[in-house]
PDB file of N, CA and C in Angstrom:
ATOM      1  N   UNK A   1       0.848  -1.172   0.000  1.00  0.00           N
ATOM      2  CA  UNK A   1       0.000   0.000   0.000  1.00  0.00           C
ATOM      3  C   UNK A   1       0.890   1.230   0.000  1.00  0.00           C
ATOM      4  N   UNK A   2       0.510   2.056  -1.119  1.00  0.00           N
ATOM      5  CA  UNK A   2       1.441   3.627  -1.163  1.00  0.00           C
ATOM      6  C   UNK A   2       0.311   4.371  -1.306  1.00  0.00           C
ATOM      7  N   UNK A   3       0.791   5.503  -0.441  1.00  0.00           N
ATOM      8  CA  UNK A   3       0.113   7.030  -0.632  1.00  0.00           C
ATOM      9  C   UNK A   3       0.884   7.905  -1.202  1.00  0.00           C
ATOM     10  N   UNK A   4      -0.395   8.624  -1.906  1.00  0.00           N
ATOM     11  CA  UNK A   4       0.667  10.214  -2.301  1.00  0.00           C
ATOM     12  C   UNK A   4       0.841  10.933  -1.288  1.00  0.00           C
ATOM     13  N   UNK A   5       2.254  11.577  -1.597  1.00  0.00           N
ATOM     14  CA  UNK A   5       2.718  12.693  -0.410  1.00  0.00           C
ATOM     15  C   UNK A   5       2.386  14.375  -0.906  1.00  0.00           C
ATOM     16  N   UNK A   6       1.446  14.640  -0.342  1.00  0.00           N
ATOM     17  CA  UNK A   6       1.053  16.068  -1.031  1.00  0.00           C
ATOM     18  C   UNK A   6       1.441  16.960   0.399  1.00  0.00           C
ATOM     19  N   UNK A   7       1.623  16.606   1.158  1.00  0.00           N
ATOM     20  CA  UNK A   7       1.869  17.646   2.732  1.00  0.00           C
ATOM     21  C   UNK A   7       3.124  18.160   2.632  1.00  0.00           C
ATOM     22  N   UNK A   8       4.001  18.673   3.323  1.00  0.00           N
ATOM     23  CA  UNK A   8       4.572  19.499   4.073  1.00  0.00           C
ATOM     24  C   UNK A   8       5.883  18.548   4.141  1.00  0.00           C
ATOM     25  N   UNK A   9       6.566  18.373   2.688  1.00  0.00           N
ATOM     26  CA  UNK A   9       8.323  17.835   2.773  1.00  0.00           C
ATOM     27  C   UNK A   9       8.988  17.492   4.144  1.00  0.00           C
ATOM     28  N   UNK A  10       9.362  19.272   4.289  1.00  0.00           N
ATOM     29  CA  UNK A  10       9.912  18.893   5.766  1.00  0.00           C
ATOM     30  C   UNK A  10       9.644  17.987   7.185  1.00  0.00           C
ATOM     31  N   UNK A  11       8.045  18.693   7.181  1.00  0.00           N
ATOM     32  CA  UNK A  11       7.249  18.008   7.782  1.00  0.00           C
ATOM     33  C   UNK A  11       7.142  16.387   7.946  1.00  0.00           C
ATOM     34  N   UNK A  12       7.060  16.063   6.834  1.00  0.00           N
ATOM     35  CA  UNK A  12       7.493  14.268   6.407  1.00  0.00           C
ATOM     36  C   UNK A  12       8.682  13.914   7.045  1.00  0.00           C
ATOM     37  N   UNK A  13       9.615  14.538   6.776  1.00  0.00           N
ATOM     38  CA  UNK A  13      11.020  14.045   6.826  1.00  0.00           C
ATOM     39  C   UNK A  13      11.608  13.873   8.639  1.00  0.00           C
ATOM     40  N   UNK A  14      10.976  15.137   8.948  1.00  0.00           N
ATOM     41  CA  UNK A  14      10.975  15.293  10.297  1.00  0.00           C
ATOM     42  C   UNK A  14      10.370  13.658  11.349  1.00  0.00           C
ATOM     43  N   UNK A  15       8.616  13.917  11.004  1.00  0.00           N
ATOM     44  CA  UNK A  15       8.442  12.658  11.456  1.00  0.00           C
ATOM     45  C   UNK A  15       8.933  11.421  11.262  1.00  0.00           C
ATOM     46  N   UNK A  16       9.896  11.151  10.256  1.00  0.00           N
ATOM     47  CA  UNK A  16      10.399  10.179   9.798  1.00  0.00           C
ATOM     48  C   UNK A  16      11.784   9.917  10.915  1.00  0.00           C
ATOM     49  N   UNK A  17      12.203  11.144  10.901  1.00  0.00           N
ATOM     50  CA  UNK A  17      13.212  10.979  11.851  1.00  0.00           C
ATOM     51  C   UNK A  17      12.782  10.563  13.643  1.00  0.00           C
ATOM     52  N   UNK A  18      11.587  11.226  13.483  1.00  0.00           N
ATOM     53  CA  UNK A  18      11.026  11.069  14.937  1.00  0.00           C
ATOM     54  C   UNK A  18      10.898   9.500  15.379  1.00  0.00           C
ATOM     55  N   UNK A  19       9.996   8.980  13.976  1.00  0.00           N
ATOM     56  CA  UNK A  19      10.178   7.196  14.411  1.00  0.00           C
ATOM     57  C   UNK A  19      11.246   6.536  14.155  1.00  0.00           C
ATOM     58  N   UNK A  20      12.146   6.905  13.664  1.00  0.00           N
ATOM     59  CA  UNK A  20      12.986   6.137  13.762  1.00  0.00           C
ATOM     60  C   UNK A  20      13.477   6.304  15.497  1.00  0.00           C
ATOM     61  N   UNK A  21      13.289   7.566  15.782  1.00  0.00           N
ATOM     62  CA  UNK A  21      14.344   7.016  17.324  1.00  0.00           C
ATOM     63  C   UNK A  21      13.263   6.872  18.053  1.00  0.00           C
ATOM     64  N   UNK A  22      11.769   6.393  17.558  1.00  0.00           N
ATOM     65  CA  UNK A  22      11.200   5.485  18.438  1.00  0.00           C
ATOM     66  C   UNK A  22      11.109   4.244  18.576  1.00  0.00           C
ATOM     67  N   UNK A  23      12.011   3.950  17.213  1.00  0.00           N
ATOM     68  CA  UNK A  23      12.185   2.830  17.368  1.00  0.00           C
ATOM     69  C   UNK A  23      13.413   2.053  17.826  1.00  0.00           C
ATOM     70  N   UNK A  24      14.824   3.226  18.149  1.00  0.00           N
ATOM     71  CA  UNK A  24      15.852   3.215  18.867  1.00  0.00           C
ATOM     72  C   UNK A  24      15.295   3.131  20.156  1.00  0.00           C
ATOM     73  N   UNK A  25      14.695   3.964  20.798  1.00  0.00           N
ATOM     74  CA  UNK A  25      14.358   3.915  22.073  1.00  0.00           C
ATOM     75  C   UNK A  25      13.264   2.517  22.560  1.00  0.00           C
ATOM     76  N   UNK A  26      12.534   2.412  21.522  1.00  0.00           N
ATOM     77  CA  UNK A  26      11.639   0.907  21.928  1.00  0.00           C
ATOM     78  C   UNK A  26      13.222  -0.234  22.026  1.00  0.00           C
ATOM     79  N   UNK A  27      14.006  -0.605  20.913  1.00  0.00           N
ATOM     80  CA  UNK A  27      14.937  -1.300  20.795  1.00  0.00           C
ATOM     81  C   UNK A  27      15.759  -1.483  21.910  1.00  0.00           C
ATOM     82  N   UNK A  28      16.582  -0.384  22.418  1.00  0.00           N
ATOM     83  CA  UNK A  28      17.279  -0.107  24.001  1.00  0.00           C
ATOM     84  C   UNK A  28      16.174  -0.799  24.746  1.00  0.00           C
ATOM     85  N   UNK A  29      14.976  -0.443  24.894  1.00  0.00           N
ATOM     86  CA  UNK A  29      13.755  -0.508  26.319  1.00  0.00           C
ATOM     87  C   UNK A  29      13.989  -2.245  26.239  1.00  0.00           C
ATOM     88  N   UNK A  30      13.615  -2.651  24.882  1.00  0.00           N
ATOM     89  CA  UNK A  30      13.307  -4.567  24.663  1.00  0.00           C
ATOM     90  C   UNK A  30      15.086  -4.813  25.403  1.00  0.00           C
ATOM     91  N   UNK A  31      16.150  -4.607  24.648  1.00  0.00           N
ATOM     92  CA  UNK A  31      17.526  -5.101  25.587  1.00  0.00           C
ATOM     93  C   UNK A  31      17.450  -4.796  26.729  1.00  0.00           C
ATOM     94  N   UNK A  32      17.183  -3.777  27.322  1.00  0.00           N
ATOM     95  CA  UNK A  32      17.280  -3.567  28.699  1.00  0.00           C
ATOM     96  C   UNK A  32      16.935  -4.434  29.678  1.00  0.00           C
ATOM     97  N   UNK A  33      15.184  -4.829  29.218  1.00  0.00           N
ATOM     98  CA  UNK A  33      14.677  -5.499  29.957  1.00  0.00           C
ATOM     99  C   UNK A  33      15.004  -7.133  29.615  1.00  0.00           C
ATOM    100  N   UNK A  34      15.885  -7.789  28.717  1.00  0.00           N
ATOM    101  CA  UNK A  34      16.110  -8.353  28.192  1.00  0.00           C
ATOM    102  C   UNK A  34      17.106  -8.793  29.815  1.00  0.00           C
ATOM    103  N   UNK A  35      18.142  -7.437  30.246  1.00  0.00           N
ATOM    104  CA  UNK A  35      18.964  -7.993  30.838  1.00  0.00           C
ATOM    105  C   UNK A  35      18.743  -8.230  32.162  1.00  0.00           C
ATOM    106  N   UNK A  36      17.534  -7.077  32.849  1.00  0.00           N
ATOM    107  CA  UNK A  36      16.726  -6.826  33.661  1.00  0.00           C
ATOM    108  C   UNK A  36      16.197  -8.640  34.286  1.00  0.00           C
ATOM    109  N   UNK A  37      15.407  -9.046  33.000  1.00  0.00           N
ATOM    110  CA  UNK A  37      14.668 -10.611  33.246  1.00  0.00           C
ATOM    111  C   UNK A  37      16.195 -11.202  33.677  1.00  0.00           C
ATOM    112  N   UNK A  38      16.975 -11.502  32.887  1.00  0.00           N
ATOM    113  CA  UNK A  38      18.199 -12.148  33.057  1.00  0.00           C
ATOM    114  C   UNK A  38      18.887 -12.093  35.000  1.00  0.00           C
ATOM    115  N   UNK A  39      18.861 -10.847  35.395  1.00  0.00           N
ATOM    116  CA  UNK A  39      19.188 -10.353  36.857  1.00  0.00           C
ATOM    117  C   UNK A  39      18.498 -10.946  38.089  1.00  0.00           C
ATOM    118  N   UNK A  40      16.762 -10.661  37.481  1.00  0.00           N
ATOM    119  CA  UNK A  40      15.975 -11.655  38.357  1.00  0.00           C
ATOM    120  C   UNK A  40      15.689 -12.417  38.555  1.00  0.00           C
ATOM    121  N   UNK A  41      15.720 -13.044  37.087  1.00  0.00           N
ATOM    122  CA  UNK A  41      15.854 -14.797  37.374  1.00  0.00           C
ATOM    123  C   UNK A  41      17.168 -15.552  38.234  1.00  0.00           C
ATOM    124  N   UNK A  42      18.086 -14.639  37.803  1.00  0.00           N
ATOM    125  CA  UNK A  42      19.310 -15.136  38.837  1.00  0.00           C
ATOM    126  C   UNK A  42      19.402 -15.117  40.528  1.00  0.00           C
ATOM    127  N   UNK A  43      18.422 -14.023  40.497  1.00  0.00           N
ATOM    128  CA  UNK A  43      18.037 -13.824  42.198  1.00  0.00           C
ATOM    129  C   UNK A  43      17.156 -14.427  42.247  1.00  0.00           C
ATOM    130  N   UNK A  44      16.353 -15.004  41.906  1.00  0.00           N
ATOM    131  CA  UNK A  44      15.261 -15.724  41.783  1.00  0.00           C
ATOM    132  C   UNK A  44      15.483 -17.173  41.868  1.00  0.00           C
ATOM    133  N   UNK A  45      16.864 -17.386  41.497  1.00  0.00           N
ATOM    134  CA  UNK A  45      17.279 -19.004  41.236  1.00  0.00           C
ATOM    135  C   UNK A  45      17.918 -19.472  42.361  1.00  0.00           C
ATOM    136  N   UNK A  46      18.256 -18.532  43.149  1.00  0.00           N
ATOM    137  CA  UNK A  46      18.330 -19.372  44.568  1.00  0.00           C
ATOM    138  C   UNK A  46      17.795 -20.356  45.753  1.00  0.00           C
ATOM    139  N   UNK A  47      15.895 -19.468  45.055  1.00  0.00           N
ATOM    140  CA  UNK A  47      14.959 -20.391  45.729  1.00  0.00           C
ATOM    141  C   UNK A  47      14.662 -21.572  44.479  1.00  0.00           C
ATOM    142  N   UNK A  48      14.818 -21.429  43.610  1.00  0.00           N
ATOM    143  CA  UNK A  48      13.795 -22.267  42.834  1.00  0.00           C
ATOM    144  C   UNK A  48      14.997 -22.001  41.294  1.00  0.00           C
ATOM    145  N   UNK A  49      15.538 -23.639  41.362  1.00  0.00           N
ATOM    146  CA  UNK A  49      16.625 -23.431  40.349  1.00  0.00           C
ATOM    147  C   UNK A  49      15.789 -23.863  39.289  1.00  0.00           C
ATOM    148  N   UNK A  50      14.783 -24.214  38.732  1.00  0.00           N
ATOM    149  CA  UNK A  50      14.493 -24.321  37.521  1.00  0.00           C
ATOM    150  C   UNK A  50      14.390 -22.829  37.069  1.00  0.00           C
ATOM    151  N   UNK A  51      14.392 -21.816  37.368  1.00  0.00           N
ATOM    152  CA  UNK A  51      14.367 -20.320  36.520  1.00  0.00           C
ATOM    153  C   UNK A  51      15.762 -20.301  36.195  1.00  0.00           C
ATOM    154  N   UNK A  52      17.092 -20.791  36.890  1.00  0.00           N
ATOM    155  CA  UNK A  52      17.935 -20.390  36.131  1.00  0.00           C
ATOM    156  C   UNK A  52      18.591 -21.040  34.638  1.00  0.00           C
ATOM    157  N   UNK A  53      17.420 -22.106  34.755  1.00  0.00           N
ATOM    158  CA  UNK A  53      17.752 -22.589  33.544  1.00  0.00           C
ATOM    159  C   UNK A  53      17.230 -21.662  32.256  1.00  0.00           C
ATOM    160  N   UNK A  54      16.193 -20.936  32.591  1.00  0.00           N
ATOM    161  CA  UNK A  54      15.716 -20.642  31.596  1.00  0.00           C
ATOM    162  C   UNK A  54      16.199 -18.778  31.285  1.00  0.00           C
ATOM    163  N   UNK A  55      16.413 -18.291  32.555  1.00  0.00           N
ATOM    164  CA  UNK A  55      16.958 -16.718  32.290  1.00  0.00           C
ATOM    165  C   UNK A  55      18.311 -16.497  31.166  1.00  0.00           C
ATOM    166  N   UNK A  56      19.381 -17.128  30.894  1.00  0.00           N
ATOM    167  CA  UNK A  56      19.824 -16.646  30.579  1.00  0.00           C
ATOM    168  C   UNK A  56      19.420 -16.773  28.410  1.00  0.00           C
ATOM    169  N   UNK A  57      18.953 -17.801  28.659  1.00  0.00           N
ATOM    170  CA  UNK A  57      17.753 -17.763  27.257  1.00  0.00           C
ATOM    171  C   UNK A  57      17.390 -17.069  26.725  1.00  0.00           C
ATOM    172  N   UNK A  58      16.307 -16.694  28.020  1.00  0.00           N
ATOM    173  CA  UNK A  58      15.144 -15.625  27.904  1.00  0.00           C
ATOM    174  C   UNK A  58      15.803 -14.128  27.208  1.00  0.00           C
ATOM    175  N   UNK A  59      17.288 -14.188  28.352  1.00  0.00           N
ATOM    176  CA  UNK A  59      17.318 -12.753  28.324  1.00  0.00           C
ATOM    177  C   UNK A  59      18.101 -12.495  26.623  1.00  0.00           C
ATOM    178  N   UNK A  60      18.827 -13.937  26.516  1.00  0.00           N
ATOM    179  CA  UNK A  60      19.399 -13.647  24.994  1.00  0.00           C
ATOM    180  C   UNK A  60      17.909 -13.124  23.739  1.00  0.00           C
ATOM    181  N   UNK A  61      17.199 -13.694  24.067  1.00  0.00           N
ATOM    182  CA  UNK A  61      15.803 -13.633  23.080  1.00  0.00           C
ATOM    183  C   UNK A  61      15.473 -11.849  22.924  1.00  0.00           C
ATOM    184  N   UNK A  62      15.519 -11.753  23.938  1.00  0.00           N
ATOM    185  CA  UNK A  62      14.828 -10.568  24.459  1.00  0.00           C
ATOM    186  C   UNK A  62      16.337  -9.223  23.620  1.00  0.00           C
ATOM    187  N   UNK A  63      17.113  -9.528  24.123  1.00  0.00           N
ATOM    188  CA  UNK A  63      18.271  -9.024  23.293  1.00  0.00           C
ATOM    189  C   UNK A  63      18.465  -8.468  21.766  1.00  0.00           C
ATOM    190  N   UNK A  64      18.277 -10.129  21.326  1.00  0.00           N
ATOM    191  CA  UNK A  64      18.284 -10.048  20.028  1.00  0.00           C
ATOM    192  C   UNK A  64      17.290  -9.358  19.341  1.00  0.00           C
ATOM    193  N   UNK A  65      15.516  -9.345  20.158  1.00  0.00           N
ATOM    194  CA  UNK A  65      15.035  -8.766  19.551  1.00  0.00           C
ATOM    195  C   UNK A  65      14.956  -7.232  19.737  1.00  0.00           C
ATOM    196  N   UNK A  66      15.661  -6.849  20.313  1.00  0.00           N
ATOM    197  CA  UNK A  66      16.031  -5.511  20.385  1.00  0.00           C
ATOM    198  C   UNK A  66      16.960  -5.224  19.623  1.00  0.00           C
ATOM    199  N   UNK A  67      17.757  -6.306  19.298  1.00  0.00           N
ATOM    200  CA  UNK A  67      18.725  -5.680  17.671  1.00  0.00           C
ATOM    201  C   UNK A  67      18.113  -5.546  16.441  1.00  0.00           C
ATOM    202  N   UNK A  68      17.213  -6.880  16.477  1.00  0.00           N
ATOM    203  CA  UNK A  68      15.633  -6.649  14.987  1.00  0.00           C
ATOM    204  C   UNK A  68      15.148  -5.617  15.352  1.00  0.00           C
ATOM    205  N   UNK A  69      14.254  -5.035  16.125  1.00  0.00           N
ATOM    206  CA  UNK A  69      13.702  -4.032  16.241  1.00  0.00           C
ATOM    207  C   UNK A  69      14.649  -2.540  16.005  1.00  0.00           C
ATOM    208  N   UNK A  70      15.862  -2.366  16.383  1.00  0.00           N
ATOM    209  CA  UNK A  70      16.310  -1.386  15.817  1.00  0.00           C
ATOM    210  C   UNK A  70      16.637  -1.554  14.014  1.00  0.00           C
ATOM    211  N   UNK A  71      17.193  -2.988  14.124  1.00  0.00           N
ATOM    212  CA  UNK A  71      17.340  -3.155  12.248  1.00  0.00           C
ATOM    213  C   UNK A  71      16.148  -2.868  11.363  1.00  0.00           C
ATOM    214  N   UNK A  72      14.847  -2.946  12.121  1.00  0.00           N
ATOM    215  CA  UNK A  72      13.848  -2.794  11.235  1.00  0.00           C
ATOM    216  C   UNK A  72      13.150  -1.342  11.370  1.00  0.00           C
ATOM    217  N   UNK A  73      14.090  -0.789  12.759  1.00  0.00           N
ATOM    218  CA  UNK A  73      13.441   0.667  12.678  1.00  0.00           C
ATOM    219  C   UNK A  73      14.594   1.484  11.528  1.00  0.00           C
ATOM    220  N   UNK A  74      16.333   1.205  11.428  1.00  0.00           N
ATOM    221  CA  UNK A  74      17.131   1.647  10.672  1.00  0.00           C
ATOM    222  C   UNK A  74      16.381   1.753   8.685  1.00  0.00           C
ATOM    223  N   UNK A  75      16.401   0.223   8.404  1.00  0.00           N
ATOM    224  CA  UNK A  75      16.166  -0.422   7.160  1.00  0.00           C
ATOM    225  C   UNK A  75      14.742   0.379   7.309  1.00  0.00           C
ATOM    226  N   UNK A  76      13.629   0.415   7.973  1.00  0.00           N
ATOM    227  CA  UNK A  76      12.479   1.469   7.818  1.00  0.00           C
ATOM    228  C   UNK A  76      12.635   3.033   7.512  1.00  0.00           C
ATOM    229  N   UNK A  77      13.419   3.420   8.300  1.00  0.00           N
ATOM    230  CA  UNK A  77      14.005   4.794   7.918  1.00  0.00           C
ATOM    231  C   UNK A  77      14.517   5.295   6.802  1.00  0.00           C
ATOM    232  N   UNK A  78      15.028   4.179   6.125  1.00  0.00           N
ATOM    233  CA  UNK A  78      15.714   4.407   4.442  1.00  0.00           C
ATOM    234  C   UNK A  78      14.523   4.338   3.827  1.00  0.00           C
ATOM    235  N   UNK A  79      13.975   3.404   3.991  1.00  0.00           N
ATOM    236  CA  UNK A  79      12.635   2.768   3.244  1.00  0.00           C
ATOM    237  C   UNK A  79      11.714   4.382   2.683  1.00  0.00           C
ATOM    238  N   UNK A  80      11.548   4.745   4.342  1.00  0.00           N
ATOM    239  CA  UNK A  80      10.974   5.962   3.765  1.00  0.00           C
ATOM    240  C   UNK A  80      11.213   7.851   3.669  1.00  0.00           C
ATOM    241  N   UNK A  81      12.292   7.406   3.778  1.00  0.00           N
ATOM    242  CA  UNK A  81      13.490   8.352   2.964  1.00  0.00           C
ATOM    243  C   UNK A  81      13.407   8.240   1.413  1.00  0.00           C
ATOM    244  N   UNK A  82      13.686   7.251   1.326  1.00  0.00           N
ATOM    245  CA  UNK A  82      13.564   7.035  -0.563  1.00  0.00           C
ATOM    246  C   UNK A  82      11.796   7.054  -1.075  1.00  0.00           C
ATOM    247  N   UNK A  83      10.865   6.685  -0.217  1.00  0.00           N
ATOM    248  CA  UNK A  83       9.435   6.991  -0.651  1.00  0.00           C
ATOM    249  C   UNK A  83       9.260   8.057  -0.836  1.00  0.00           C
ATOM    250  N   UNK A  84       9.678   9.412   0.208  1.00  0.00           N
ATOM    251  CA  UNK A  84       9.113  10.230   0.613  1.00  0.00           C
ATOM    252  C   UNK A  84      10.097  11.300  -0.865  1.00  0.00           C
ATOM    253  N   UNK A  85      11.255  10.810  -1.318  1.00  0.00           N
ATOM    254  CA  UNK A  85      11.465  11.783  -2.182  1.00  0.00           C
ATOM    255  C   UNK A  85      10.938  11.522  -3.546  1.00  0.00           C
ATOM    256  N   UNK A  86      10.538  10.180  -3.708  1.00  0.00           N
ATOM    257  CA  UNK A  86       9.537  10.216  -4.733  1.00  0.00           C
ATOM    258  C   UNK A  86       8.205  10.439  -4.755  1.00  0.00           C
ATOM    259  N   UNK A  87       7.869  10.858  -3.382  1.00  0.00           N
ATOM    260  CA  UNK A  87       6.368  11.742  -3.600  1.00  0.00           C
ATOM    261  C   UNK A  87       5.398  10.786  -2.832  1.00  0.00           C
ATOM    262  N   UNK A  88       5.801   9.068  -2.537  1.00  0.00           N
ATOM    263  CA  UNK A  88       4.819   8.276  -1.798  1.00  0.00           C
ATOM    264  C   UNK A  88       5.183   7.920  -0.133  1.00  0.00           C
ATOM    265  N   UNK A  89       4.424   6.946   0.324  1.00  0.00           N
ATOM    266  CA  UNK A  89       4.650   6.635   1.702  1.00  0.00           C
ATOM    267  C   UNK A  89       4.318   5.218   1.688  1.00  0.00           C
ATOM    268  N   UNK A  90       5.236   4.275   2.140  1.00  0.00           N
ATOM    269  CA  UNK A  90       4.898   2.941   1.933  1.00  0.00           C
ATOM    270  C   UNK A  90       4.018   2.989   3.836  1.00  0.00           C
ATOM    271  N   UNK A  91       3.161   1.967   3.799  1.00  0.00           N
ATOM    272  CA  UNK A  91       2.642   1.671   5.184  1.00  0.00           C
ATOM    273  C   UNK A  91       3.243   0.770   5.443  1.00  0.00           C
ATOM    274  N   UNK A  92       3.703   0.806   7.372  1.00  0.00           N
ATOM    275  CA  UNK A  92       3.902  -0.312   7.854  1.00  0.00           C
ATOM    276  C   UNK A  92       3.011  -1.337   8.479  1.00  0.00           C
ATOM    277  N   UNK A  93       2.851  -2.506   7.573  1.00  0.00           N
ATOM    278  CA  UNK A  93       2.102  -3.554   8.724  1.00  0.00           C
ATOM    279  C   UNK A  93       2.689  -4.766   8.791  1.00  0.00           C
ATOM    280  N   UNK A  94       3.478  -5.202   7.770  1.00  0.00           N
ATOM    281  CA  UNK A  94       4.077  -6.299   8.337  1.00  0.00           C
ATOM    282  C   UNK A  94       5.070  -6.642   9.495  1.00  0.00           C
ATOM    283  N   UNK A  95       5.536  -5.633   9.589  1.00  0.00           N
ATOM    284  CA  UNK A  95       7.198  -5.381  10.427  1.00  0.00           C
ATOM    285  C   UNK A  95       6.469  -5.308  11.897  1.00  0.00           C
ATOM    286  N   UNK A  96       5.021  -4.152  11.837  1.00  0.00           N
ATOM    287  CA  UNK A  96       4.784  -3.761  13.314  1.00  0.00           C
ATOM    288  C   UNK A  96       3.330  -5.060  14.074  1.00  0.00           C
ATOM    289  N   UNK A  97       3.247  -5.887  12.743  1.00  0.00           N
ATOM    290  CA  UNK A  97       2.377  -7.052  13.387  1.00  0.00           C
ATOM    291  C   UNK A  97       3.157  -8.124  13.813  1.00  0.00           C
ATOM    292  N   UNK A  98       4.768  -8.347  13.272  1.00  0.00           N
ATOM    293  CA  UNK A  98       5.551  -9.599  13.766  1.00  0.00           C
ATOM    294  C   UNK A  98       6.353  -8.936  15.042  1.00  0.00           C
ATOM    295  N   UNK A  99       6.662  -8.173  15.110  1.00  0.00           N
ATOM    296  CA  UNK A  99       7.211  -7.416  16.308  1.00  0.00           C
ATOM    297  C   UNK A  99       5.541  -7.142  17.625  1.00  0.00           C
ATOM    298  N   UNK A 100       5.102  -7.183  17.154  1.00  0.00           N
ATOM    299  CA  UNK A 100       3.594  -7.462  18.056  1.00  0.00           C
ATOM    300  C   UNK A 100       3.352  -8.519  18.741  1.00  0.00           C
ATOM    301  N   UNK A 101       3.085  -9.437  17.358  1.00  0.00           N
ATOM    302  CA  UNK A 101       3.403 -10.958  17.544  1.00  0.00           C
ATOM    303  C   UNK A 101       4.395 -11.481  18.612  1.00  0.00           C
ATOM    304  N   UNK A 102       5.988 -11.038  18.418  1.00  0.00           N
ATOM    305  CA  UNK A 102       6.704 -11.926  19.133  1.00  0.00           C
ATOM    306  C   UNK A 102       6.522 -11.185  20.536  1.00  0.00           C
ATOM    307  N   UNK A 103       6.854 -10.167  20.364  1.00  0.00           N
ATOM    308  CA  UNK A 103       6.426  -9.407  22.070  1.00  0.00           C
ATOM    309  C   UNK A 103       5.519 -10.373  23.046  1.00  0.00           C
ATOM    310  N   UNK A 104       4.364 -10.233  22.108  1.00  0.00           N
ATOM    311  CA  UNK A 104       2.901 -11.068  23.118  1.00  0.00           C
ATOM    312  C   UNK A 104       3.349 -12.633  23.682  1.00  0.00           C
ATOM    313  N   UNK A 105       3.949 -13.215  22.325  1.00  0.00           N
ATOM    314  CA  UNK A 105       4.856 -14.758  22.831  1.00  0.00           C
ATOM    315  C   UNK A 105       5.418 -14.551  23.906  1.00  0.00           C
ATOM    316  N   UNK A 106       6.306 -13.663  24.097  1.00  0.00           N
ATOM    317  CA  UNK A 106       7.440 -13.332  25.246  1.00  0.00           C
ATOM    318  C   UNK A 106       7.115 -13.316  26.187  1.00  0.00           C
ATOM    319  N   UNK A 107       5.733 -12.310  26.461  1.00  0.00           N
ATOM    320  CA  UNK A 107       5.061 -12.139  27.809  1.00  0.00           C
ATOM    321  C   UNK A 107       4.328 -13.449  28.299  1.00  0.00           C
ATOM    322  N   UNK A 108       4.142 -13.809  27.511  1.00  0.00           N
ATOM    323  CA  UNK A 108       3.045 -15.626  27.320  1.00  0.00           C
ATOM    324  C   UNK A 108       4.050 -15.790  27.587  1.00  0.00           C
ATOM    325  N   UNK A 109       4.935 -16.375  27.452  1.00  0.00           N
ATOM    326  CA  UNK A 109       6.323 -17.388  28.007  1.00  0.00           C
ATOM    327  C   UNK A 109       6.604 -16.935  29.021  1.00  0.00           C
ATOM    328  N   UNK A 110       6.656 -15.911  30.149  1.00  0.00           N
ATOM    329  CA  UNK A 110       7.364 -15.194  31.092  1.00  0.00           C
ATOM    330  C   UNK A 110       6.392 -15.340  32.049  1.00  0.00           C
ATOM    331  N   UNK A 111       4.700 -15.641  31.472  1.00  0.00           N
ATOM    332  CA  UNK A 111       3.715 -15.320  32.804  1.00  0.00           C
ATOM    333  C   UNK A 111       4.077 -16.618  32.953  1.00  0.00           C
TER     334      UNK A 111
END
């Protein structure tokens, strides 16, 4: 799906920049807590060692997808850099329904 870009150039370009470092800042938030789970399961594994089998897993998962999520906020940012100077806007739905997707898994695996 493309739209025409009839608004405000700058304007475009600007918000473009804006999501991208929301999607830096979502990316950092997913590692963080990536290492966060990793910390408590380790304090956590004193009473009850089956969590430490699984934290340092978890927290790699959680990691990595904070490196996809910035790769797909970077590779998004070009994406529509190059739309926006030919006049369209590609939509995102595939990228922000599998990044949805795995999130919800994560929390399902963690409750």
């Amino acid at each position: 799906l493309t739209l025409e870009n009839s608004g405000s150039v700058a304007r475009d370009h600007l918000a473009s920049e804006r999501t991208f470092l929301a999607y830096a800042r979502t990316s950092l938030t997913i590692a963080s807590t990536g290492v966060a789970l990793v910390q408590l399961f380790m304090l956590s594994a004193v009473t009850n060692q089956h969590l430490e089998r699984y934290a340092r897993p978890l927290g790699a998962v959680m990691i990595v997808l904070g490196l996809f999520t910035l790769a797909i906020g970077v590779l998004r940012y070009f994406l529509i850099q190059d739309a926006l100077i030919r006049g369209k806007y590609p939509v995102a739905r595939l990228s922000t329904s599998v990044l949805s997707f795995v999130m919800l898994a994560i929390v399902i695996v963690v409750l």
